[in-house]
Protein backbone atom coordinates (compact mmCIF):
# COMPACT_ATOMS: atom_id res chain seq x y z
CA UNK A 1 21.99 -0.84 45.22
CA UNK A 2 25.49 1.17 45.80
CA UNK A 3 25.27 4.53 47.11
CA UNK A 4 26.67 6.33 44.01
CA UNK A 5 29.13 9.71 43.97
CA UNK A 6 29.28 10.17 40.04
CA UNK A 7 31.58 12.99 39.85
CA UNK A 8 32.85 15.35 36.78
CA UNK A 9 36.86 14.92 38.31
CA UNK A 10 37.05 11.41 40.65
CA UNK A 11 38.87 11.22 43.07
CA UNK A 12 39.49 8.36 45.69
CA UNK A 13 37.74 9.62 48.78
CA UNK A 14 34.75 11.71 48.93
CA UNK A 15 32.10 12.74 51.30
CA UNK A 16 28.63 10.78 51.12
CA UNK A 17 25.54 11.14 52.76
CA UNK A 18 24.16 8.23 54.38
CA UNK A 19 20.81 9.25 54.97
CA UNK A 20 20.39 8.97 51.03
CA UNK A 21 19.86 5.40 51.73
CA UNK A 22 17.35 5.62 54.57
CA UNK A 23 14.30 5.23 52.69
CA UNK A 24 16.02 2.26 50.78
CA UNK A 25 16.70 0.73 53.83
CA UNK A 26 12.86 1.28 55.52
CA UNK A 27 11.18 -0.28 52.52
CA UNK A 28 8.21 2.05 52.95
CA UNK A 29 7.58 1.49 56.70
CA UNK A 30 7.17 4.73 59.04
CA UNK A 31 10.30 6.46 59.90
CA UNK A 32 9.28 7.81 62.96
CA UNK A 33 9.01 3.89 64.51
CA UNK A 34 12.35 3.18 63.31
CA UNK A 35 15.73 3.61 64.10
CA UNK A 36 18.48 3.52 60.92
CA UNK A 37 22.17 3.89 61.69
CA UNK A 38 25.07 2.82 59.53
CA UNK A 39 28.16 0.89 60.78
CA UNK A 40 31.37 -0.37 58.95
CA UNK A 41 31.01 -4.17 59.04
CA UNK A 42 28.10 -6.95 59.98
CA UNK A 43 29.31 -7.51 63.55
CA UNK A 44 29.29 -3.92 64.27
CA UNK A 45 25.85 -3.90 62.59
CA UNK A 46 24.48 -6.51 65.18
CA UNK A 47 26.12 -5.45 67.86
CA UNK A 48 24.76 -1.71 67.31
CA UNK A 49 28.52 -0.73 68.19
CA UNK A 50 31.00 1.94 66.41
CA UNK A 51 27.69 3.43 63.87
CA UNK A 52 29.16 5.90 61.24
CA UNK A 53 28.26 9.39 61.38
CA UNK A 54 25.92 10.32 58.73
CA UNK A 55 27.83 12.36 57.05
CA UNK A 56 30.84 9.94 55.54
CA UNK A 57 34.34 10.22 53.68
CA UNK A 58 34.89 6.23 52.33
CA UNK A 59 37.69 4.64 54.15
CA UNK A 60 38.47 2.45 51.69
CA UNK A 61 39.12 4.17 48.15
CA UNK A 62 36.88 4.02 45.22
CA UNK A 63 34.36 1.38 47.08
CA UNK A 64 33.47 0.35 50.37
CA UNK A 65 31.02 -1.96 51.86
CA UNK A 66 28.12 -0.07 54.40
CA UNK A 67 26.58 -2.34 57.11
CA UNK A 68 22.91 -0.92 57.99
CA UNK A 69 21.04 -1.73 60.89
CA UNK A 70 16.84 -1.30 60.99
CA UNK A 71 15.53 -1.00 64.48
CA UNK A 72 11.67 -0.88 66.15
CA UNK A 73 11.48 1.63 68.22
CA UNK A 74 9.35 -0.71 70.04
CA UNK A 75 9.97 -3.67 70.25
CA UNK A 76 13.90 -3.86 69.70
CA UNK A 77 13.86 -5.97 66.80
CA UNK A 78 16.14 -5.43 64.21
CA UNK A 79 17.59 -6.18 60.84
CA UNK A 80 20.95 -5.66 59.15
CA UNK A 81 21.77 -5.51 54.79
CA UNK A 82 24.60 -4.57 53.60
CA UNK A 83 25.22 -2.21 50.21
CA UNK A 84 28.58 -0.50 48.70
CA UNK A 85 29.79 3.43 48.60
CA UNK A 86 31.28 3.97 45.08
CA UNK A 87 32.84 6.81 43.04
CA UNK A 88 32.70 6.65 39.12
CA UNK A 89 32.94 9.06 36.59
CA UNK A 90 29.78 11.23 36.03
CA UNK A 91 27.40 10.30 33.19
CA UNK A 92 25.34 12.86 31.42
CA UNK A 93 22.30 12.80 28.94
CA UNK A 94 22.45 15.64 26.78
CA UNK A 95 18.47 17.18 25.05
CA UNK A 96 18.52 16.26 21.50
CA UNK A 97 17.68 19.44 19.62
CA UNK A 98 14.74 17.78 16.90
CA UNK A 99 12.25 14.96 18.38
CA UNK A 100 10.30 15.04 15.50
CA UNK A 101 9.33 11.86 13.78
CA UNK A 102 7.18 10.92 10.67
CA UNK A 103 4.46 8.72 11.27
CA UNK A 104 5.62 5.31 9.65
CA UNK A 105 2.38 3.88 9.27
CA UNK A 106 0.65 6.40 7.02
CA UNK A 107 -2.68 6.42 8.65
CA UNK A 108 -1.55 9.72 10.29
CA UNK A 109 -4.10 9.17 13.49
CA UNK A 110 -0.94 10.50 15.95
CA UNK A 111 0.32 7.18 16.91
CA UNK A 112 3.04 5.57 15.18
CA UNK A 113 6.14 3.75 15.60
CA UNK A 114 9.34 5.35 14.98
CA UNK A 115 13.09 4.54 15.87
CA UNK A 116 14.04 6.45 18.95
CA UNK A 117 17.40 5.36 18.56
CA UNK A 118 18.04 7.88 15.99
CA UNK A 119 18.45 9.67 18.59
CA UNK A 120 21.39 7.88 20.57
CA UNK A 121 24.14 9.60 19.08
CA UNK A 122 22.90 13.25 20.29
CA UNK A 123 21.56 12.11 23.68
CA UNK A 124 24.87 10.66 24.64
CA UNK A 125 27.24 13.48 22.83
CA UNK A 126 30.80 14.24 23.61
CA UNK A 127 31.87 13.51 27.26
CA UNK A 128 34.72 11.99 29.33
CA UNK A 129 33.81 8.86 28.75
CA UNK A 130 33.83 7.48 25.27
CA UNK A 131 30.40 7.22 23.09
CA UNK A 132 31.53 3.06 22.49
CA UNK A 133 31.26 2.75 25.85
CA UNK A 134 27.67 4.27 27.03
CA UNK A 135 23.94 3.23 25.78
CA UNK A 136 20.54 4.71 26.10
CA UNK A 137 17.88 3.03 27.20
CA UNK A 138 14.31 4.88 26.71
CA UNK A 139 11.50 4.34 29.05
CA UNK A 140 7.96 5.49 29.48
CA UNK A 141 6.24 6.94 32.89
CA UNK A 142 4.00 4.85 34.41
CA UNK A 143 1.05 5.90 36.99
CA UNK A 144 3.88 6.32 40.25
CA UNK A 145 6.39 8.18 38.21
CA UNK A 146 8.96 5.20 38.02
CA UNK A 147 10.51 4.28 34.70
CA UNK A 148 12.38 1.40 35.46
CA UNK A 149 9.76 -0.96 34.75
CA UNK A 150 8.76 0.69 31.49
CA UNK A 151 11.74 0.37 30.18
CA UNK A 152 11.12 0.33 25.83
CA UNK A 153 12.34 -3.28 24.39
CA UNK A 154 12.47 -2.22 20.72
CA UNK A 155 13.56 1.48 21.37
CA UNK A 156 14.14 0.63 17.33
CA UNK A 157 10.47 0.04 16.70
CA UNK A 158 8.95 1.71 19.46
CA UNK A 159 4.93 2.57 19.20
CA UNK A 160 4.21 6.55 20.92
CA UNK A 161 2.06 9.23 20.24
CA UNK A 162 2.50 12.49 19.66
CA UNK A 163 3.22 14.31 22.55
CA UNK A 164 4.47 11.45 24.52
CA UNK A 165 7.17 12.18 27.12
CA UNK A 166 9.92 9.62 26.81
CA UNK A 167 12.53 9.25 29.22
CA UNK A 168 16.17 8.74 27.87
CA UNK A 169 18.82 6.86 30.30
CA UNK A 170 22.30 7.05 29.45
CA UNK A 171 24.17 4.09 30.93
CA UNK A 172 27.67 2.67 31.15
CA UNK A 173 27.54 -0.72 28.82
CA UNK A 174 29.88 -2.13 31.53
CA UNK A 175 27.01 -3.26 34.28
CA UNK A 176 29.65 -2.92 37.21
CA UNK A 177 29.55 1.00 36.18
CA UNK A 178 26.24 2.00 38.10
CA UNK A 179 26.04 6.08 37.30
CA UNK A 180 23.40 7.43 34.80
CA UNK A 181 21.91 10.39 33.36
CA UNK A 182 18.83 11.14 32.50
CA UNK A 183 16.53 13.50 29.85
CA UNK A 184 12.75 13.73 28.64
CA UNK A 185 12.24 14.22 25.51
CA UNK A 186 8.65 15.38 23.75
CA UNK A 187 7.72 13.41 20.50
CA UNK A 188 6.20 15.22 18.28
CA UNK A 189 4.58 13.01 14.91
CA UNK A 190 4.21 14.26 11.72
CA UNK A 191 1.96 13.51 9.08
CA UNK A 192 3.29 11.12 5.85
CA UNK A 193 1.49 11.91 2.72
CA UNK A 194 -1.74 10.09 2.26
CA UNK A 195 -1.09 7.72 -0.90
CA UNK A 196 -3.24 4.97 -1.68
CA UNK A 197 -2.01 1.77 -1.86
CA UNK A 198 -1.19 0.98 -5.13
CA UNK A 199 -3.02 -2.17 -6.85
CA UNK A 200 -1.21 -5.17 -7.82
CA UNK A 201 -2.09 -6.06 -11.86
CA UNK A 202 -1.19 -7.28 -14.88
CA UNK A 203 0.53 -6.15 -18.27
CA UNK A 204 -0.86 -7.83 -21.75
CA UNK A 205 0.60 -8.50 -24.46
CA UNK A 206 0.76 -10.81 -27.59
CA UNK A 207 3.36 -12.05 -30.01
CA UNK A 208 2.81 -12.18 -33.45
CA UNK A 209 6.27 -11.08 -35.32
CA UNK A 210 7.28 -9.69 -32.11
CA UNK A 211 6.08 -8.65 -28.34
CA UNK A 212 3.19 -5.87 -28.48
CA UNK A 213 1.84 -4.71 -25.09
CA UNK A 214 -2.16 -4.69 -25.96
CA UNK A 215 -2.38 -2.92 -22.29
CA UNK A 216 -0.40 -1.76 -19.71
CA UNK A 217 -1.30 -0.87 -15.87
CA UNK A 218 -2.32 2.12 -14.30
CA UNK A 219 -0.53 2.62 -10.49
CA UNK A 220 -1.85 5.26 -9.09
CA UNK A 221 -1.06 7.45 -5.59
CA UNK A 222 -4.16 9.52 -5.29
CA UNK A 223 -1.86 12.21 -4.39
CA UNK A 224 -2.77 15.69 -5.70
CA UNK A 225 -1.81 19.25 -4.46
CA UNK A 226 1.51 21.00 -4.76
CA UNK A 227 4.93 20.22 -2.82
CA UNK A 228 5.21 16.79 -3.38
CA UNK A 229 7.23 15.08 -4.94
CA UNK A 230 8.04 11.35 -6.95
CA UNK A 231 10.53 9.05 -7.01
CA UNK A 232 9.43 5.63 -9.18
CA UNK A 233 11.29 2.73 -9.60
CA UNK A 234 11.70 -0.92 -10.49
CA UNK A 235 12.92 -3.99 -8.97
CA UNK A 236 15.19 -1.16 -6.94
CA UNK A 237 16.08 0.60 -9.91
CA UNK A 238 15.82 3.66 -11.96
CA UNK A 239 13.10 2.61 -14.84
CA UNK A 240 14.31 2.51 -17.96
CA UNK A 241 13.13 4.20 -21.29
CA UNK A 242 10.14 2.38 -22.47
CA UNK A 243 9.13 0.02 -19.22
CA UNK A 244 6.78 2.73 -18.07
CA UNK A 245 4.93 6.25 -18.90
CA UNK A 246 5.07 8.38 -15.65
CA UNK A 247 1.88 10.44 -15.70
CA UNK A 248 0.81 13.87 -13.96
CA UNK A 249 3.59 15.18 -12.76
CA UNK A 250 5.01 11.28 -10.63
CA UNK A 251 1.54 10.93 -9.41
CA UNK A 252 0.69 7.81 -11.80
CA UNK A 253 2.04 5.68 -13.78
CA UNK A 254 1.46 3.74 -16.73
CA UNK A 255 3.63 0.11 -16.49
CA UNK A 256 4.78 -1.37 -19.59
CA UNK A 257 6.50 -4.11 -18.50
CA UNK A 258 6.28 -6.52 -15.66
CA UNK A 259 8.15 -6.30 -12.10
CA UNK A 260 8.15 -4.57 -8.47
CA UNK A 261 7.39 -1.26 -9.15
CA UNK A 262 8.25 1.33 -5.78
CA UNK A 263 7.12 4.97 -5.37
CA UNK A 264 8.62 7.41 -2.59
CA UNK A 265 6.18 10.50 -2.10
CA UNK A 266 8.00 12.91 -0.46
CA UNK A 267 5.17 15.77 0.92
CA UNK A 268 6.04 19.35 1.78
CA UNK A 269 7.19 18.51 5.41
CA UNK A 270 9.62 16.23 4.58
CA UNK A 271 8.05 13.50 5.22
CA UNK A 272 8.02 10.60 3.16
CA UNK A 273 5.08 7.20 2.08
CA UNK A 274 6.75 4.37 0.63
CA UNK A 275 3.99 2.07 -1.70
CA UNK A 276 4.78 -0.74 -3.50
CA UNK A 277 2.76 -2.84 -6.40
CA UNK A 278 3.64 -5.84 -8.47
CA UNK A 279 3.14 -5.86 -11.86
CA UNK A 280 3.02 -9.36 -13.93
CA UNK A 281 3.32 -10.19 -17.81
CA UNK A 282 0.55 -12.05 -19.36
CA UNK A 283 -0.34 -12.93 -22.75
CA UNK A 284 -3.28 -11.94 -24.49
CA UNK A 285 -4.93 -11.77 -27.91
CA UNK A 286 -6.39 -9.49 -30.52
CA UNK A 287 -10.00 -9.71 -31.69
CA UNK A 288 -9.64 -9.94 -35.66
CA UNK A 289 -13.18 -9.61 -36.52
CA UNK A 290 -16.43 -10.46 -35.45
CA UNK A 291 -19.01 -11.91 -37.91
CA UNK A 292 -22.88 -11.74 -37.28
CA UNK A 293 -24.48 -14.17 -39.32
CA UNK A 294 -27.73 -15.96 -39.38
CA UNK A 295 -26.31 -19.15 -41.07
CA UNK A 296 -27.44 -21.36 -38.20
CA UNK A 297 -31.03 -20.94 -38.21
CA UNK A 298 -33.75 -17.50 -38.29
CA UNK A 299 -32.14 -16.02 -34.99
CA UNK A 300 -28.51 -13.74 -35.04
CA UNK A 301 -25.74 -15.82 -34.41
CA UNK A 302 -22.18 -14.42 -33.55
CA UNK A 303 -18.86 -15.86 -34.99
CA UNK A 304 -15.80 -14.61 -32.77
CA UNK A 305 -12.36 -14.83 -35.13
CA UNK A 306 -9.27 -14.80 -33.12
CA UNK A 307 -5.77 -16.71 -32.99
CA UNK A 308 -2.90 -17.10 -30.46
CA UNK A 309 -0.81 -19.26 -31.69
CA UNK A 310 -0.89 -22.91 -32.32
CA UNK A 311 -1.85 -25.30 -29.47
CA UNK A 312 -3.46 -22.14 -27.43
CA UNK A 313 -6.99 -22.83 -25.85
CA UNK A 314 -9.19 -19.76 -26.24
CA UNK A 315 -12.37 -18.96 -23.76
CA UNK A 316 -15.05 -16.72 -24.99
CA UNK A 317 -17.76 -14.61 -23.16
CA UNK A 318 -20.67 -12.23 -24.80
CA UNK A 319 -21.60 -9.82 -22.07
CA UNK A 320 -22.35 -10.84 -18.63
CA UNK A 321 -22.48 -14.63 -19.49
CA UNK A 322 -20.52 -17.39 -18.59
CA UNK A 323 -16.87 -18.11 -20.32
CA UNK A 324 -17.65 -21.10 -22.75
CA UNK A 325 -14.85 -22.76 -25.26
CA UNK A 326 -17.10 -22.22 -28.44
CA UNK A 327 -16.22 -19.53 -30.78
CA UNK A 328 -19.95 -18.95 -31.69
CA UNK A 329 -23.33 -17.86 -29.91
CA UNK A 330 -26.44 -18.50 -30.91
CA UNK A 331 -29.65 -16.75 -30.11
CA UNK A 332 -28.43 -13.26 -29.77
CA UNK A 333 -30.44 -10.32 -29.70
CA UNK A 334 -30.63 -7.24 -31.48
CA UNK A 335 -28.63 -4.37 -29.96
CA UNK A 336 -25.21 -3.57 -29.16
CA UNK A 337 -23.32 -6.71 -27.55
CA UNK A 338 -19.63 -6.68 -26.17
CA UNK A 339 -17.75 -10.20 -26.66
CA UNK A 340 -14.56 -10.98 -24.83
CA UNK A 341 -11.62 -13.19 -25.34
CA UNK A 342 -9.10 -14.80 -22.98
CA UNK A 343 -6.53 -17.73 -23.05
CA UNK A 344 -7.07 -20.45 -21.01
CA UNK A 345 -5.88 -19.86 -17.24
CA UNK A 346 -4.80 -15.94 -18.19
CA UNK A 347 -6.07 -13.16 -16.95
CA UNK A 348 -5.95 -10.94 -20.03
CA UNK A 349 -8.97 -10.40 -21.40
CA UNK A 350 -10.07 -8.69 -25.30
CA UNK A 351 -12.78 -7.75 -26.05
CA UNK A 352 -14.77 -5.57 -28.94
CA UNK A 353 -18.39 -3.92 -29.23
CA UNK A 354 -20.35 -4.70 -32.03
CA UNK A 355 -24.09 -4.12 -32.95
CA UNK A 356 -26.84 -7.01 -33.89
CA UNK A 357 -28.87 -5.34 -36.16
CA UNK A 358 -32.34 -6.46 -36.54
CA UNK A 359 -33.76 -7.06 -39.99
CA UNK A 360 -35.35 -9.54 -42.41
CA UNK A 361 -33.10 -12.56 -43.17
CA UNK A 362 -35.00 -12.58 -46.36
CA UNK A 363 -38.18 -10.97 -48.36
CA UNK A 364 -40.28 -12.42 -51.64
CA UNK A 365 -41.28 -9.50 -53.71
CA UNK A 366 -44.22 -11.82 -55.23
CA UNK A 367 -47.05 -8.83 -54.59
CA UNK A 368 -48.58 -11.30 -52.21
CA UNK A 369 -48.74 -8.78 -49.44
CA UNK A 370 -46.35 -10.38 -47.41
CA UNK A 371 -42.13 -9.21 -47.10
CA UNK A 372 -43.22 -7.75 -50.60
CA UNK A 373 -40.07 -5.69 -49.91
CA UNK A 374 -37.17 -5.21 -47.71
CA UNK A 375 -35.75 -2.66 -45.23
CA UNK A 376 -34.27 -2.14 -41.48
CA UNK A 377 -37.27 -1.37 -39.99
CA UNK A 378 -36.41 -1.39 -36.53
CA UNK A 379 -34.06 2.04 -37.78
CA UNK A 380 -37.32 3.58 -38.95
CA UNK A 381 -37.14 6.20 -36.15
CA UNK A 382 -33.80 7.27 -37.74
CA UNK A 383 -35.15 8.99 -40.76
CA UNK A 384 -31.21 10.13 -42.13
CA UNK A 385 -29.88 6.49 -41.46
CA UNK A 386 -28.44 5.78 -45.20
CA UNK A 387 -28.65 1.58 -45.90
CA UNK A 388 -26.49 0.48 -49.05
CA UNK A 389 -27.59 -2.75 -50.77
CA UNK A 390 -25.34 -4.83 -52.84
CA UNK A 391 -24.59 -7.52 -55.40
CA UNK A 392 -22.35 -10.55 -54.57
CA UNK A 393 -19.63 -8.66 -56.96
CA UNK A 394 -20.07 -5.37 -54.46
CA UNK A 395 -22.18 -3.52 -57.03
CA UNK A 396 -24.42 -0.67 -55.40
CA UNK A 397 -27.67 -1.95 -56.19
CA UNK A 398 -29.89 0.86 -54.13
CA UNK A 399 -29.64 3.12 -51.29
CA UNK A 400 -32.58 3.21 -48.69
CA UNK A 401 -34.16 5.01 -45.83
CA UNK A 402 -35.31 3.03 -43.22
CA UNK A 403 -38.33 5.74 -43.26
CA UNK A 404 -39.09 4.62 -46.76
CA UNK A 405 -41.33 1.65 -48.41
CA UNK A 406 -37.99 -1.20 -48.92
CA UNK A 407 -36.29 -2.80 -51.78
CA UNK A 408 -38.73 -3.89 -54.05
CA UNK A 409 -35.73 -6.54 -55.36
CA UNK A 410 -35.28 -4.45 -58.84
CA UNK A 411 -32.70 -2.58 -60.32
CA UNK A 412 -33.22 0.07 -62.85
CA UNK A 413 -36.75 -1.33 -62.99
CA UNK A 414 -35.99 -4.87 -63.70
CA UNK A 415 -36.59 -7.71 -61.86
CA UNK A 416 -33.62 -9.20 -60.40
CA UNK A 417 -32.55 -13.23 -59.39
CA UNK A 418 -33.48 -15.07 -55.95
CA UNK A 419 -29.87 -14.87 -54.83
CA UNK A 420 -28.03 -13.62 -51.13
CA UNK A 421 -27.83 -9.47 -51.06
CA UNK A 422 -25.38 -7.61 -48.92
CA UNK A 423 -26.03 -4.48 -47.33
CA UNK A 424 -23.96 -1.77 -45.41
CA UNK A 425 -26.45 0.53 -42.50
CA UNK A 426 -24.58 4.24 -41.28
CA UNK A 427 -26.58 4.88 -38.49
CA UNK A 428 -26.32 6.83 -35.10
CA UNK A 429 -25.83 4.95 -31.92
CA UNK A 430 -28.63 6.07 -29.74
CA UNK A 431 -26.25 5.45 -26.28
CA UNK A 432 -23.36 7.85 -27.86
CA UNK A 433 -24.55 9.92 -30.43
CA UNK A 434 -22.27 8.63 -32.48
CA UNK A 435 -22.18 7.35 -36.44
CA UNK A 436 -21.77 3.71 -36.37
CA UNK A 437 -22.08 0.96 -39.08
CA UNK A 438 -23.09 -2.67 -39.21
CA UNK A 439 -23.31 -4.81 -42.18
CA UNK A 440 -24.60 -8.18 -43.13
CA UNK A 441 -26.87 -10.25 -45.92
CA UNK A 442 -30.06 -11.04 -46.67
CA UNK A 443 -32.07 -13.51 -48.89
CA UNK A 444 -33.91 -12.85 -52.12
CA UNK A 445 -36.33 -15.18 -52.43
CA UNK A 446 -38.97 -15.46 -55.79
């Protein structure tokens, strides 16, 4: 390595001081068993003849060649290397005034990366020689204070911690140019808001006479407190009226309409979380009705009606059972049932709540002792349930309580025909408190 006089004003000449090379030169042996003098060329160098006085004005202008010469004390032996005196312009690292970085990676644990060439520009400043032509490189300390060897490869996307002492090196870009500057410089991290990461789903809809969104997405931050704030957008641009509902202030959203939704939460330090979601379109139905009938034998059967179009292949689920092609279950308790709907290979999925009411299929008022008469018994225990009977025409033939003795199968005291009866039950839901109703037929049998 040159001997380097990096000086504000150059000049050709200048006074150097050899013995800044003597440790160089002893590579780490003892200086008191060695001798080190300096000498102007090789031959002088071996011969130990004409040695420079330690204190040196260059001969030869800008740069000139040093012959040293490494001698045992003891033994004689001796060895000569060679290295250059040179005068550049000085180079100076200048302390950039902020070193504070937001963590990048959100988990806010104090380590992070972050681009420490941000701070190029400041480090290298204004100074005789031009910005275009100087660089920083940033290293780390290691355990013997050098840096060289921990020099940062992607000062770009460089992992530290906070607190971490980082070393910035101004160089010349032209390698022949050997003078440098250094400056530490103190990171200090702080936090990025904490936002969730936002789910990935699906927008439903159907077309009947035109595109209806049966349910949108919910994208949520998890971000609450004061300070913040929201910037949403899709596929990179400002959402439109309609695509999505932007809830609580830009902490949620509601997504209409599919694409690459983005939020930007901006906390009270300035620091910013970037989270990003994609949102799909996918067709789904509407449940038009839901028959319970007992058509196919003594036990409740359910009849799901629903249509998507022709040629569409519908799956259908009651509860926690398996998805099955058929429209209809069989076998189905009493109680309140949920069925769902879905196309083939879609992930939309309908679905509706109705009740399986349990009551006589049929009754033969033949004062035999047995179904004599008719009722809901299993809503006994709901003494202000109203039940409704009717004709085939809809004609209110009686109203019941489920407390009471039945339907006796008369009207206005007469006897009326073995024939199917409808009925319509108001009762509470047990689960909710609230009033639902079911309805369904029955058998008159004589």
């Amino acid at each position: 390595k040159a001997l380097l006089a990096c000086m504000d004003n150059p000049t050709p000449t200048t006074t150097f001081n050899l013995h800044d090379k003597d440790a160089q030169a002893l590579a780490g042996e003892d200086p008191a068993d060695f001798i080190v003098r300096y000498f102007p060329s090789e031959q002088n160098a071996i011969n130990n003849t004409n040695p420079l006085p330690y204190t040196y004005i260059n001969a030869t202008e800008w740069e000139q060649v040093i012959w040293v010469r490494v001698e045992n004390k003891d033994t004689g032996c001796f060895s000569v290397a060679s290295f250059s005196l040179k005068i550049e312009q000085a180079v100076y690292a200048f302390t950039p005034a902020n070193t504070e970085f937001c963590e990048t990676d959100y988990v806010n644990d104090g380590i992070s990366l972050i681009d420490l060439t941000t701070l190029s520009a400041e480090i290298i400043g204004t100074q005789v020689i031009p910005a275009a032509n100087l660089t920083v490189e940033y290293h780390r300390w290691d355990a013997a204070g050098a840096i060289d060897s921990k020099r940062i490869a992607t000062p770009n996307n460089a992992q530290v911690f906070n607190g971490e002492v980082i070393i910035a090196k101004v160089v010349n870009i032209d390698t022949d140019l050997l003078c440098f500057d250094e400056v530490n410089i103190t990171i200090r991290l702080k936090n990025a808001p904490e936002v969730k990461p936002l789910i990935d789903g699906f927008v439903c809809y159907e077309y009947r006479d035109q595109m209806r969104i049966s349910s949108g997405h919910y994208l949520d931050t998890g971000v609450t407190g004061t300070g913040y704030t929201f910037v949403w957008t899709i596929d990179g641009q400002a959402i439109p009226p309609g695509v999505a509902d932007i809830l609580d202030g830009g902490s949620r959203l509601y997504a209409k309409r599919g694409g690459t939704y983005t939020v930007v939460v901006t906390g009270p330090n300035g620091c910013s979380t970037t989270r990003t979601a994609r949102v799909d379109e996918a067709p789904s139905i509407t449940i038009d009705e839901v028959k319970v009938t007992d058509s196919f034998g003594d036990t409740n059967a359910i009849e799901v009606m629903a249509y998507a179009g022709p040629g569409v292949v519908l799956e259908y689920k009651l509860d926690e059972g398996s998805w099955q092609d058929s429209n209809i279950f069989l076998d189905v308790t009493a109680g309140e049932h949920t069925v769902y709907v879905r196309i083939e290979g879609e992930p939309c999925i309908a679905s509706k709540v109705i009740t399986v009411m349990d009551y006589p299929k049929f009754f033969t008022p033949n004062n035999d002792g047995y179904n004599d008469t008719w009722n809901i018994w299993s809503l006994k225990n709901q003494p202000d349930t109203k039940i409704y009977i009717f004709d085939r025409f809809g004609k209110l033939i009686k109203q019941l309580s489920p407390a009471g003795e039945g339907w006796d199968g008369t009207f206005n005291g007469q006897p009326l025909p073995s024939t199917d009866y409808w009925f319509k039950a108001d009762y509470i839901d047990p689960k909710t408190g609230l009033t639902k109703e079911v309805r369904g037929h029955f058998s008159l049998k004589r």
